[in-house]
C-alpha atoms as a PDB file:
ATOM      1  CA  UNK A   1     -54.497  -1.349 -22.504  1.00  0.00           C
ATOM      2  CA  UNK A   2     -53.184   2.582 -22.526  1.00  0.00           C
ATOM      3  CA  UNK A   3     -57.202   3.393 -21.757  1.00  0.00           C
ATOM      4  CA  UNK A   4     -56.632   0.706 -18.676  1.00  0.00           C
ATOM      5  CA  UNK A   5     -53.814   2.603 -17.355  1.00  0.00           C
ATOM      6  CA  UNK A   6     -54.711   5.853 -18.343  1.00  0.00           C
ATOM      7  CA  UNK A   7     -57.591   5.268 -15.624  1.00  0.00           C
ATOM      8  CA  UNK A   8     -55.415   3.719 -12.856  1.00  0.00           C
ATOM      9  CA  UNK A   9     -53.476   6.878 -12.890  1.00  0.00           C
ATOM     10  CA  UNK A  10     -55.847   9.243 -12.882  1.00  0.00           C
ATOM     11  CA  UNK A  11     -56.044   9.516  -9.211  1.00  0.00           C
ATOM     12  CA  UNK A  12     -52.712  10.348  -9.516  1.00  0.00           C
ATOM     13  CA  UNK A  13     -53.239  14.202 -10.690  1.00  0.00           C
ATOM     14  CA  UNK A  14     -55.722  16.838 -10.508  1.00  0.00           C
ATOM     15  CA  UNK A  15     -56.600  18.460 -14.030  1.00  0.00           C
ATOM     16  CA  UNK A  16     -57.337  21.986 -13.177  1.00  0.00           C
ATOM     17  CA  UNK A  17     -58.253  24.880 -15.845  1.00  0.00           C
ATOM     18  CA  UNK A  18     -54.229  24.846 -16.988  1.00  0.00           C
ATOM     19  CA  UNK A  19     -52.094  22.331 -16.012  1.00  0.00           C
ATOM     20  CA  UNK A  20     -52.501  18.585 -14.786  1.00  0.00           C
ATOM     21  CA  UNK A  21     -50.435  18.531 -11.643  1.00  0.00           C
ATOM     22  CA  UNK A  22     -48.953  15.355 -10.412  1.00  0.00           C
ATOM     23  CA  UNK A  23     -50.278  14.933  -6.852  1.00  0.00           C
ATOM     24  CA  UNK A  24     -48.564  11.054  -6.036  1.00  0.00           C
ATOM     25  CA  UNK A  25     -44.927  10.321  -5.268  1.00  0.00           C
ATOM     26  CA  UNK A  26     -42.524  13.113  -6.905  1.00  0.00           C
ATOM     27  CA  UNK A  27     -38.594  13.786  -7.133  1.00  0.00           C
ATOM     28  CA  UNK A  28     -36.884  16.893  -7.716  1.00  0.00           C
ATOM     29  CA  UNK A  29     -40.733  18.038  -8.208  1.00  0.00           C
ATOM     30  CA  UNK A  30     -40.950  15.418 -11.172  1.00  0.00           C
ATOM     31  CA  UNK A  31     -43.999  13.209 -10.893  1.00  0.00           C
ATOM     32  CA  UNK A  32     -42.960   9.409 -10.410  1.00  0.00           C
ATOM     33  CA  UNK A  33     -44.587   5.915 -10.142  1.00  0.00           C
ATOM     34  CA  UNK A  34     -42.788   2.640 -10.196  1.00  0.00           C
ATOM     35  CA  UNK A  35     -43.528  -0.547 -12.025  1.00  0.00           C
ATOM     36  CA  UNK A  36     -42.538  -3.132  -9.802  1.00  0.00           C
ATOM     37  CA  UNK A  37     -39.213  -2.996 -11.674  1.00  0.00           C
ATOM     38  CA  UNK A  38     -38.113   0.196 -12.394  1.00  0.00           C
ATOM     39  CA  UNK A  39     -39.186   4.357 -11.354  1.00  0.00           C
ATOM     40  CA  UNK A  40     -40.466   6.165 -14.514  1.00  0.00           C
ATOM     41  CA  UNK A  41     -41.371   9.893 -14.807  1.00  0.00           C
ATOM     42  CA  UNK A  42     -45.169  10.906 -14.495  1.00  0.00           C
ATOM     43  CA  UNK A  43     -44.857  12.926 -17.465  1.00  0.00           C
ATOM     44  CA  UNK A  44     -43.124  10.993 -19.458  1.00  0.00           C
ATOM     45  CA  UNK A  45     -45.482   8.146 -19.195  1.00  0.00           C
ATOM     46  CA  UNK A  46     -48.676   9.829 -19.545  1.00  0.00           C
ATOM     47  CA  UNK A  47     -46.723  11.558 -23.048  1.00  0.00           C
ATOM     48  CA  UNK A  48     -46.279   8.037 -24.510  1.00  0.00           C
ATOM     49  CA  UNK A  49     -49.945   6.944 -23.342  1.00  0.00           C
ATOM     50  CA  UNK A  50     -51.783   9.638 -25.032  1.00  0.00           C
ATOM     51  CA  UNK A  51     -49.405  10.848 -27.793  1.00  0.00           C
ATOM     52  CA  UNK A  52     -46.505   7.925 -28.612  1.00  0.00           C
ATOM     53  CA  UNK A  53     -43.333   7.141 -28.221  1.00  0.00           C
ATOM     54  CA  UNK A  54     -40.612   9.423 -27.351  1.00  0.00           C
ATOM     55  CA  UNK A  55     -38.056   8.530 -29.542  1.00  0.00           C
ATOM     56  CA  UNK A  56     -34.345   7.531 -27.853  1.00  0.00           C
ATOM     57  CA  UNK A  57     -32.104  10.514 -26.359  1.00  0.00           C
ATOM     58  CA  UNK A  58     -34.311  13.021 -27.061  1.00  0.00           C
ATOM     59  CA  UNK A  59     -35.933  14.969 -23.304  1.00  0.00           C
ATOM     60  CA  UNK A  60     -39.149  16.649 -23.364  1.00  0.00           C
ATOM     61  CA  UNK A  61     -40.012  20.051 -22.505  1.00  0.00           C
ATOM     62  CA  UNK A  62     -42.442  21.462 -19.729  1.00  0.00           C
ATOM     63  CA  UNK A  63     -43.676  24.630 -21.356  1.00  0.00           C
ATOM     64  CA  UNK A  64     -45.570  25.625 -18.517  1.00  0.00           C
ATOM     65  CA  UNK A  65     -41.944  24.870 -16.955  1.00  0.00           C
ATOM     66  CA  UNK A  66     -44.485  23.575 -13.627  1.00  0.00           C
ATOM     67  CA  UNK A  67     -42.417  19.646 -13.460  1.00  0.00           C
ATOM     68  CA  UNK A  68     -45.469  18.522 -11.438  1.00  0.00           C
ATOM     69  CA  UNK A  69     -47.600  18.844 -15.316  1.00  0.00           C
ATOM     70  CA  UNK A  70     -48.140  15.928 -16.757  1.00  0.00           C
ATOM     71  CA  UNK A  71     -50.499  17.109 -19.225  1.00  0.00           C
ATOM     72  CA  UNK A  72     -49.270  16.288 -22.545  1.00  0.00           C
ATOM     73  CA  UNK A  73     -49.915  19.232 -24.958  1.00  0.00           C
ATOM     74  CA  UNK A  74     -47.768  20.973 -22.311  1.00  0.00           C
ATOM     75  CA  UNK A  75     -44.737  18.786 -23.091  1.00  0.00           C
ATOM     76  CA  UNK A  76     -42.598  19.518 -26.325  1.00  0.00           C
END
C-alpha cells in the first residue's frame, strides 16, 4: 500500500540533486494534500511512508530548513 501511494504522489515533487521540493498545494511554504477528510503535511507523510511512524508530540526538523523538502533523510 505505502509503494501505491508513494507513486500517486510522486507527481507531487521534483527530486533534484539536494532536496525533494514539494511542487502541489502548500501553506506557510509547507507542502499539503488532503485526504478527503482531513489536510496533512507533505513532509510529514512522505516521513511515515518511507521511514515510520512519528511518534505523538514530537515535530520534525527540516535540516535543509527549505519547508517545501519532503525528502526524508532531510527531516530529523
Amino acid at each position: 500500500m505505502a509503494k501505491d501511494l508513494l507513486d500517486r504522489l510522486s507527481d507531487k515533487f521534483l527530486v533534484g540533486d539536494d532536496c525533494w521540493e514539494w511542487i502541489a498545494a502548500k501553506s506557510y511554504g509547507y507542502g499539503v494534500l488532503s485526504d478527503g477528510y482531513r489536510t496533512r503535511r507533505a513532509h510529514r507523510l512522505l516521513y511515515e511512508i518511507m521511514v515510520g511512524p512519528i511518534p505523538p508530540g514530537l515535530q520534525l526538523d527540516h535540516l535543509c530548513r527549505n519547508r517545501a523538502c519532503v525528502r526524508p533523510d532531510h527531516l530529523e
